[in-house]
Protein backbone atom coordinates (compact mmCIF):
# COMPACT_ATOMS: atom_id res chain seq x y z
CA UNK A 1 -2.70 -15.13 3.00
CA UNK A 2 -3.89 -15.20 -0.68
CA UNK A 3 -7.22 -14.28 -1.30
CA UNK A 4 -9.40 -13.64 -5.03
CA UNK A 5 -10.97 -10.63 -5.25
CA UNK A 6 -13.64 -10.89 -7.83
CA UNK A 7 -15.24 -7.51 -7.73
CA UNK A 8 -13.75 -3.85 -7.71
CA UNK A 9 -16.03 -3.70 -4.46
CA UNK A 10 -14.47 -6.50 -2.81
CA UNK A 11 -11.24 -4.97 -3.13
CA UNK A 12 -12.39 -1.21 -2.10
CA UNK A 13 -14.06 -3.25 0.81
CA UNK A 14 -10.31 -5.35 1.39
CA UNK A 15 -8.24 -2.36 1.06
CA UNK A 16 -10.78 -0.19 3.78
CA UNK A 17 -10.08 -3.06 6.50
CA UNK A 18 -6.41 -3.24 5.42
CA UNK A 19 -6.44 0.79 6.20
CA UNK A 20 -8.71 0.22 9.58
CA UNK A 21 -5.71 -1.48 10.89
CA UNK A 22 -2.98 0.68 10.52
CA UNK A 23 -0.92 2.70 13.04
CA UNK A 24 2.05 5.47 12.60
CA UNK A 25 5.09 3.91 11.02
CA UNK A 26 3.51 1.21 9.30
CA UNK A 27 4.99 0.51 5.74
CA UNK A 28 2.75 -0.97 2.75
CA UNK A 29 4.56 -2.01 -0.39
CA UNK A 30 2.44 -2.93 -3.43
CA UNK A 31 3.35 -5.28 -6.38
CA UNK A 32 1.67 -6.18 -9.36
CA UNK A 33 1.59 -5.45 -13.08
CA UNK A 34 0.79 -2.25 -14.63
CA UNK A 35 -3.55 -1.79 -14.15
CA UNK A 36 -3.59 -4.12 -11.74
CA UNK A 37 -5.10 -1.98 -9.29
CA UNK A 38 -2.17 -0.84 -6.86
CA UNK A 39 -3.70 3.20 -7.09
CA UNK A 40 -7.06 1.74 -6.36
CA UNK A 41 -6.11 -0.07 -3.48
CA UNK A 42 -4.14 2.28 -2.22
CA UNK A 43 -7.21 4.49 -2.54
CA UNK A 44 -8.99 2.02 -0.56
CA UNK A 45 -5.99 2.01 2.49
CA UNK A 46 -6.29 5.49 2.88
CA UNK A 47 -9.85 5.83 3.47
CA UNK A 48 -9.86 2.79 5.59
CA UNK A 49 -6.75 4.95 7.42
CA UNK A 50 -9.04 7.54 8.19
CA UNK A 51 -8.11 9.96 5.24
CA UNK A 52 -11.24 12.00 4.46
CA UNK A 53 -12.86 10.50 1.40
CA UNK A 54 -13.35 14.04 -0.55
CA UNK A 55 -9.90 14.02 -0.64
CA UNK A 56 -8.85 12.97 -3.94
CA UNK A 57 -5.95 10.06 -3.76
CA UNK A 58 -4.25 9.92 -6.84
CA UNK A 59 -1.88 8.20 -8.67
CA UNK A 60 1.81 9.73 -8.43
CA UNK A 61 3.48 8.08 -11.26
CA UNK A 62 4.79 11.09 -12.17
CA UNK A 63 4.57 13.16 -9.31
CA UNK A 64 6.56 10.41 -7.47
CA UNK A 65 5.18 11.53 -4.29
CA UNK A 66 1.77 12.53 -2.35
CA UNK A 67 0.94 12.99 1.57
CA UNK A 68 -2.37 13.20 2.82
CA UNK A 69 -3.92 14.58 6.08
CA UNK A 70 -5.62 12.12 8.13
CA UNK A 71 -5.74 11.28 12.12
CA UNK A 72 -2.42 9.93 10.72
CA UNK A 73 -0.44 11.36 7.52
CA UNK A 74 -0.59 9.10 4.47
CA UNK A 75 2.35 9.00 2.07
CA UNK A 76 1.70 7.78 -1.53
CA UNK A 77 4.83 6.89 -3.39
CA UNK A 78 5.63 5.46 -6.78
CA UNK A 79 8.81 4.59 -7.89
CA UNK A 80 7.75 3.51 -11.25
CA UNK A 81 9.27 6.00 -12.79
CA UNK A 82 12.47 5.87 -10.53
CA UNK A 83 15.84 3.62 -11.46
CA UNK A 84 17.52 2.55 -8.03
CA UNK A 85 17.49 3.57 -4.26
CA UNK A 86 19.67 6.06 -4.97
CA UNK A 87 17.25 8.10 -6.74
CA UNK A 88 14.49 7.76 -3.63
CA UNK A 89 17.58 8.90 -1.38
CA UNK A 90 18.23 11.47 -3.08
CA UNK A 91 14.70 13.07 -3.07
CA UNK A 92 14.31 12.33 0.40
CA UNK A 93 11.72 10.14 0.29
CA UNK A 94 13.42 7.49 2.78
CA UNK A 95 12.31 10.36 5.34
CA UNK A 96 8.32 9.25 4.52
CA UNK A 97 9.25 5.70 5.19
CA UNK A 98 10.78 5.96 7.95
CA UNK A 99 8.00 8.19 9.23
CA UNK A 100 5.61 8.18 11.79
CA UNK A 101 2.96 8.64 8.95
CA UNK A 102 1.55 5.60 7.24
CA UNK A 103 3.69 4.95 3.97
CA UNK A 104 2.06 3.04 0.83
CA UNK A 105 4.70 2.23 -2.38
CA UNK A 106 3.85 1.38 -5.59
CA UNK A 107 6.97 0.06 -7.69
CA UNK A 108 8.70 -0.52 -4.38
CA UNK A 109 11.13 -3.38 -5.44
CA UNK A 110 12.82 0.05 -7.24
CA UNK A 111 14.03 0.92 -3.55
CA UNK A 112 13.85 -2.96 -1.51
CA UNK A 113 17.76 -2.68 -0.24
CA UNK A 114 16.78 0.57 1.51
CA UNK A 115 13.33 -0.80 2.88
CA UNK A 116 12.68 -1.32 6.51
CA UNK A 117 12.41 -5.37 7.10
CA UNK A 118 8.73 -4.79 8.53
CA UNK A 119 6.64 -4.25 5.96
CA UNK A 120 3.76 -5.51 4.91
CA UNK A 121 3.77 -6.91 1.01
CA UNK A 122 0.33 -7.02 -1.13
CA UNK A 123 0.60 -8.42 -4.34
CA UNK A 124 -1.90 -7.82 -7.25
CA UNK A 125 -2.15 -9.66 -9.82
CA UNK A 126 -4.87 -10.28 -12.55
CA UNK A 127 -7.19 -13.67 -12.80
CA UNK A 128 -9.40 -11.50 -15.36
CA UNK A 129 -10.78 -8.25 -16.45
CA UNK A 130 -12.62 -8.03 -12.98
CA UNK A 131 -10.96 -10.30 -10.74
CA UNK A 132 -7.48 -9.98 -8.65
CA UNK A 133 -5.61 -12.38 -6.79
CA UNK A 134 -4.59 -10.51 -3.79
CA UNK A 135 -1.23 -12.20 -1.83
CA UNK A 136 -0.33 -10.92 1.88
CA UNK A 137 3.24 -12.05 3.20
CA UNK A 138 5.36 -9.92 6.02
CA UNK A 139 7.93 -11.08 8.45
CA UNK A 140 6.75 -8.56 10.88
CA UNK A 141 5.28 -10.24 13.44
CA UNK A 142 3.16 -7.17 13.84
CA UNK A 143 1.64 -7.26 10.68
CA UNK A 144 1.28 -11.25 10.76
CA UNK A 145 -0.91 -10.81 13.70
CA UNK A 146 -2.85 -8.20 11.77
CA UNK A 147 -3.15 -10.39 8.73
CA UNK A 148 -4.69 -13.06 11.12
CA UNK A 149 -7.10 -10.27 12.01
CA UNK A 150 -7.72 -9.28 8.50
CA UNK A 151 -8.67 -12.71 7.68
CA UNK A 152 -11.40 -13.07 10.61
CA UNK A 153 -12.77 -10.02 9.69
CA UNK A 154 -13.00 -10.63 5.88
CA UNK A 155 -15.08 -14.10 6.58
């Protein structure tokens, strides 16, 4: 599913409904160029999640990592800053993703050979200073059927 975005709004609105239909375990992996909007949306996911919206989701370039309470916990990652798997094994992070919390990655091609094969991918990338092409692809069946749902309810 590939979709343009052509307002911040239509992507805080995208990434609420993207959020509204996630359960424990799920996996989101972001791509995109840097400012693409990746924090933003992830901001989005997590109040659509159920993560209370006073709650402050932030970037963790160089924190790495960030969990939020919620009905369901919400783990921020990014591996920007991060060289190979190795370097998410070691800090433990693989825990997160493997979780029964929902998991969002930024960077996440850093780790891919350690991913689980169910994720869903959302790409980013920039048409202009306001506008984002937004691409969904997963081979989860679960998350193609969601997809399907995402599109009815974005019409």
């Amino acid at each position: 599913m590939e979709l343009i975005s052509d307002s911040l709004l239509m992507t805080v609105r995208f990434g609420k409904l993207v959020g509204s239909l996630c359960e424990p375990g799920d996996l989101i992996c972001l791509g995109g160029e840097l400012g693409a909007g990746k924090t933003t949306l992830t901001q989005s996911i997590a109040e659509g999640a159920g993560i209370d919206e006073k709650e402050y989701v932030s970037s963790p370039t160089y924190a790495i990592f960030h969990e939020y309470q919620g009905t369901i916990p919400f783990y921020h990652m990014d591996f920007y800053r991060l060289g190979s798997s190795e370097d998410v094994l070691d800090l433990g992070l693989d825990e997160y993703i493997y979780g029964q919390g929902i998991a969002v990655i930024e960077w996440y091609e850093k780790a891919i050979e350690i991913l689980p094969s169910d994720y869903l991918l959302i790409r980013l990338d920039l048409v202009d200073e306001d506008s984002r092409k937004l691409s969904l692809q997963s081979s989860s069946e679960k998350w193609k059927k969601r997809i399907s749902r995402l599109a009815q309810l974005l019409l």
